[in-house]
N, C-alpha and C. Protein backbone atom coordinates (compact mmCIF):
# COMPACT_ATOMS: atom_id res chain seq x y z
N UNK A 1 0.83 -1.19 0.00
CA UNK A 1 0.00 0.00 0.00
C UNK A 1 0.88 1.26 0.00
N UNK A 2 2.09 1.19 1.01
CA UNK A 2 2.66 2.04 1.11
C UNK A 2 3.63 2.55 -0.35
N UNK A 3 4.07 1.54 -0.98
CA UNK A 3 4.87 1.35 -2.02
C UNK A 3 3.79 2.22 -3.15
N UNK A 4 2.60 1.98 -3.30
CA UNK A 4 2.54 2.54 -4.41
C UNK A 4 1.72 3.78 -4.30
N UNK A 5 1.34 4.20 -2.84
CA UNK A 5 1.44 5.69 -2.57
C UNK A 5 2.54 6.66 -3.15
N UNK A 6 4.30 5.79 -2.85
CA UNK A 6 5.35 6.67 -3.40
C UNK A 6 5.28 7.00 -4.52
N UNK A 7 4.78 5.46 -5.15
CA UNK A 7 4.88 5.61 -6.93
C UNK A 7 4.33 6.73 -7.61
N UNK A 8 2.58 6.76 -6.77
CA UNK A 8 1.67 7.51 -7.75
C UNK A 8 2.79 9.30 -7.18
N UNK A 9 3.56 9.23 -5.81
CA UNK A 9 4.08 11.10 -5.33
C UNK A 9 4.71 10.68 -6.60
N UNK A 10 5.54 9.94 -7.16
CA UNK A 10 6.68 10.55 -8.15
C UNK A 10 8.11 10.43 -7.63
N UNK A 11 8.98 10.81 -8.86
CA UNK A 11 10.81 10.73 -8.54
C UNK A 11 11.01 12.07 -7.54
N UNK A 12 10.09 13.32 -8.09
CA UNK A 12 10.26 14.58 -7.03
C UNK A 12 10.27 14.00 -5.60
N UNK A 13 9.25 13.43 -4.98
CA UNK A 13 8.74 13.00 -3.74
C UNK A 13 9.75 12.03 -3.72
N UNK A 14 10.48 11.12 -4.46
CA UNK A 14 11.44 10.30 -3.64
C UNK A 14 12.82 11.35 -2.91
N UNK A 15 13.36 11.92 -3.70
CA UNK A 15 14.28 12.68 -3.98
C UNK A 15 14.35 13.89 -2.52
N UNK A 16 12.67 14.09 -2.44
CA UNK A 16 12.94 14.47 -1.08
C UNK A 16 13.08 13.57 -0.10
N UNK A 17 12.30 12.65 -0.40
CA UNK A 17 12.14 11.34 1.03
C UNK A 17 13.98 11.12 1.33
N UNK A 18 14.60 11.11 -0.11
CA UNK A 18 16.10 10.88 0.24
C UNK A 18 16.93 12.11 1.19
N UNK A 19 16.61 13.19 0.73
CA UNK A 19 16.80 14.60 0.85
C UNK A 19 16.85 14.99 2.61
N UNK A 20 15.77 14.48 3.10
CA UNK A 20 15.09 14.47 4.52
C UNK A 20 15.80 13.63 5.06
N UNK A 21 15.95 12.27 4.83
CA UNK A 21 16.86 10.87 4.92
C UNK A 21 17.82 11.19 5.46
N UNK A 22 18.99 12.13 4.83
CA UNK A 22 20.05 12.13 4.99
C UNK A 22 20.24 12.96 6.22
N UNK A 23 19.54 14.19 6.01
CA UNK A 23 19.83 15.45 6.86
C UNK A 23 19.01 14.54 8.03
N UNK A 24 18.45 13.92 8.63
CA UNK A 24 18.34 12.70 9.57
C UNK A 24 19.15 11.95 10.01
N UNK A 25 19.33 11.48 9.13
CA UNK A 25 20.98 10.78 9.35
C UNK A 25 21.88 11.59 10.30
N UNK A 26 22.32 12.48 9.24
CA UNK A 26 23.32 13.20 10.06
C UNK A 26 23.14 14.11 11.26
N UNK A 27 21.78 14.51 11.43
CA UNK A 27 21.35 14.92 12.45
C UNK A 27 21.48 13.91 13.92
N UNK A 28 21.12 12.61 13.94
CA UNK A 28 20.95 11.71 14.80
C UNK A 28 22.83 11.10 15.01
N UNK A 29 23.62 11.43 14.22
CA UNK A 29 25.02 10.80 14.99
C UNK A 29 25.14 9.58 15.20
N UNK A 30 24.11 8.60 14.32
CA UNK A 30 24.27 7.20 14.41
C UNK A 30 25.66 6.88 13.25
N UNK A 31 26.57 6.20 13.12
CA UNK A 31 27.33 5.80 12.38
C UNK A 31 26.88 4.88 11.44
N UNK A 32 27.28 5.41 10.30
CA UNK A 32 26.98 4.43 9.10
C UNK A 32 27.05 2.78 9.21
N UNK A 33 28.03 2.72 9.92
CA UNK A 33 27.97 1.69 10.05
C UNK A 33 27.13 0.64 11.08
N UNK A 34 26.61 1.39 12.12
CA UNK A 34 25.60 0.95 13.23
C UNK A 34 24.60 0.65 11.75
N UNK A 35 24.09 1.81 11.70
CA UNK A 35 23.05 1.48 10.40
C UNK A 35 23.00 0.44 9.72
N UNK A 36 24.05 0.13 8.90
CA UNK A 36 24.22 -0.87 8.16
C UNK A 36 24.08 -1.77 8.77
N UNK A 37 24.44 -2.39 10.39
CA UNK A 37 24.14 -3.44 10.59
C UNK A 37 23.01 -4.02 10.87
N UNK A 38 22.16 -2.60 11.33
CA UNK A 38 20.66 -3.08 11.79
C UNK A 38 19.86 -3.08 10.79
N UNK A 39 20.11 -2.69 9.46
CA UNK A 39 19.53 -2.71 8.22
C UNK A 39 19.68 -3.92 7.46
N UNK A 40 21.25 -4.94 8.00
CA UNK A 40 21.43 -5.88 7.64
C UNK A 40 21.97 -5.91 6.10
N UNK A 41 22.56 -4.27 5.71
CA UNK A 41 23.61 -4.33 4.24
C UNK A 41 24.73 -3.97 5.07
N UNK A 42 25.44 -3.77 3.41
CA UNK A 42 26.82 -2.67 3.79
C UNK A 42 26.75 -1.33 4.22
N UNK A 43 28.08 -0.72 4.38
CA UNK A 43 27.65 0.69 4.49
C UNK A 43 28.30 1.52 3.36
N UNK A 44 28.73 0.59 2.29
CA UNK A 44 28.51 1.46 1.12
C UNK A 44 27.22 1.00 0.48
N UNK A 45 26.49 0.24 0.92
CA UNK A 45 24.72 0.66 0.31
C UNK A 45 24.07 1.47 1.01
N UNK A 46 24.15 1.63 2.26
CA UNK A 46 23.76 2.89 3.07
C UNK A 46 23.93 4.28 2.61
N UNK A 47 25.35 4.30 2.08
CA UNK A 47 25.34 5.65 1.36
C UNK A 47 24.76 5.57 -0.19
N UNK A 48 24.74 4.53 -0.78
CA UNK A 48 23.54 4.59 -2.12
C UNK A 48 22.48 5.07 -1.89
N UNK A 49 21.80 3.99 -0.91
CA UNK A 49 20.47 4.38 -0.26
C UNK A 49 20.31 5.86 -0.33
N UNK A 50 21.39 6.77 0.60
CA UNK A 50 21.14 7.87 0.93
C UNK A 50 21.37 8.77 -0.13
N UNK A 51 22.29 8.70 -1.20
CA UNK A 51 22.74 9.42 -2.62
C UNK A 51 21.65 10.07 -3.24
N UNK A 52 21.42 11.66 -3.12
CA UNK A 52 21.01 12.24 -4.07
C UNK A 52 20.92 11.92 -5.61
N UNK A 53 22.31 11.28 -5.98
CA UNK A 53 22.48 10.97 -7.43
C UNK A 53 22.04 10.04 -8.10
N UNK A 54 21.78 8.29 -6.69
CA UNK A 54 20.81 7.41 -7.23
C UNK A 54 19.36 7.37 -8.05
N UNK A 55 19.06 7.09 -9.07
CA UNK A 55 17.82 7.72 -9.25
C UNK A 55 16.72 6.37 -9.49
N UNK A 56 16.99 5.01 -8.58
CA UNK A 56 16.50 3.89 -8.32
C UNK A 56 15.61 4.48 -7.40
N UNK A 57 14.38 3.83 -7.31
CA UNK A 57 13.37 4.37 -6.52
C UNK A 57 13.58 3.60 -4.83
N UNK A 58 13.98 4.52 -4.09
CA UNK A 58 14.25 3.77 -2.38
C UNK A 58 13.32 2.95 -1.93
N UNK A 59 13.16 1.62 -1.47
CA UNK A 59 12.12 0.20 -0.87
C UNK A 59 11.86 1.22 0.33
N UNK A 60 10.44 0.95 0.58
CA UNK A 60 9.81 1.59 1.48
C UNK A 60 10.11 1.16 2.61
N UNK A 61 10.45 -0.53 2.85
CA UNK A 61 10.83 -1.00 3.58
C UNK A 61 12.47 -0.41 4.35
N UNK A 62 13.33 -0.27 3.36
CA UNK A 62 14.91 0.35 3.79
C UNK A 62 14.36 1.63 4.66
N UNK A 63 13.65 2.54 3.89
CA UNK A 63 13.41 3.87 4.51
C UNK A 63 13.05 3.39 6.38
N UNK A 64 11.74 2.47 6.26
CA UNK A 64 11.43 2.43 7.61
C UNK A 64 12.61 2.05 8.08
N UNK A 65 13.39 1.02 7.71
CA UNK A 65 14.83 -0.06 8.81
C UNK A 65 15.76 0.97 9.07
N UNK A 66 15.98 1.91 8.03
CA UNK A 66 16.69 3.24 8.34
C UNK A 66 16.31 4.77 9.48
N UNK A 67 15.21 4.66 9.09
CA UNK A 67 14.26 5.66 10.81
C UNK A 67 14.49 4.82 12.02
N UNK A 68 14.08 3.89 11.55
CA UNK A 68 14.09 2.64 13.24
C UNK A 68 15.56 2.77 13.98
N UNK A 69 16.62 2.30 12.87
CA UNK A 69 18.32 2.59 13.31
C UNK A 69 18.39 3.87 13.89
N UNK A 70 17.51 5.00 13.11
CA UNK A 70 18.46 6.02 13.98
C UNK A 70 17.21 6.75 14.93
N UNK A 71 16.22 6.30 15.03
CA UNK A 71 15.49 6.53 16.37
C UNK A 71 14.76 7.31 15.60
N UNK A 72 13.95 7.47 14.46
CA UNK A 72 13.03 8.19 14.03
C UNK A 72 11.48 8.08 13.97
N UNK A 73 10.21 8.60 14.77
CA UNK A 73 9.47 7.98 14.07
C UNK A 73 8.85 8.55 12.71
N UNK A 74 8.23 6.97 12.06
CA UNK A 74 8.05 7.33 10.58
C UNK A 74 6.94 7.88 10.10
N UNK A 75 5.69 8.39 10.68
CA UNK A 75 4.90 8.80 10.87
C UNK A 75 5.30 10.81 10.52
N UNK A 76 6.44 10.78 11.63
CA UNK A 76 6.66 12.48 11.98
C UNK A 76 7.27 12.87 10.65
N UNK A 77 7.83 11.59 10.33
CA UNK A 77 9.51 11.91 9.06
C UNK A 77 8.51 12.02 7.95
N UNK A 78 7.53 11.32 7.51
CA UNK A 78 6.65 11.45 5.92
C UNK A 78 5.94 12.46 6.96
N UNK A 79 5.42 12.82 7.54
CA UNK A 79 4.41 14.54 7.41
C UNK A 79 6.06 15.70 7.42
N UNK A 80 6.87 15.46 7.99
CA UNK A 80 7.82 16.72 7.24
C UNK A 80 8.35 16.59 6.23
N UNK A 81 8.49 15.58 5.05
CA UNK A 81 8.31 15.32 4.08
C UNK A 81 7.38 15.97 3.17
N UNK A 82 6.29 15.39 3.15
CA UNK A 82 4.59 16.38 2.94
C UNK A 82 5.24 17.84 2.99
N UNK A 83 5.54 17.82 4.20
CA UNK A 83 5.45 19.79 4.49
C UNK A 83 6.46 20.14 3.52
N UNK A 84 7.46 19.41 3.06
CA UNK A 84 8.76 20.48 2.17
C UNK A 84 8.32 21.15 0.84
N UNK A 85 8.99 22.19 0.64
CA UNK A 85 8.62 23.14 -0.46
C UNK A 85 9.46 21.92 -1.70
């Protein structure tokens, strides 16, 4: 259900979901590599995942395993999502 909510937002709406992602990331001081393990990849897919430049559409699923690692809930993270210009 969730998956093709993203589809019908579009590459714009991923691009932020990534956009938000990161500045999360780095906001929370979890190490890439903590991440990676509770996500269960590497942590050079962690930084794919997170890459502005990827233009593969992000598994809805990674996004949540990635909030969970760094203590986000996912609820708050897609409405400030929503809210970005």
């Amino acid at each position: 259900m969730m998956n093709d909510y993203l589809k019908e937002k579009g590459e714009a709406y991923d691009r932020k979901i990534r956009a938000r992602l990161r500045t999360k990331v780095k906001e929370s001081d979890v190490p890439i590599q903590t991440i990676a393990e509770s996500i269960g990849k590497s942590p050079p897919s962690v930084y794919r995942y997170l890459s502005l430049k990827n233009k593969s559409r992000l598994p809805i699923e990674i996004i949540v395993k990635i909030l969970a690692a760094i203590g986000v809930n996912e609820a708050e993270f897609f409405k400030e999502v929503d809210e970005m210009d």
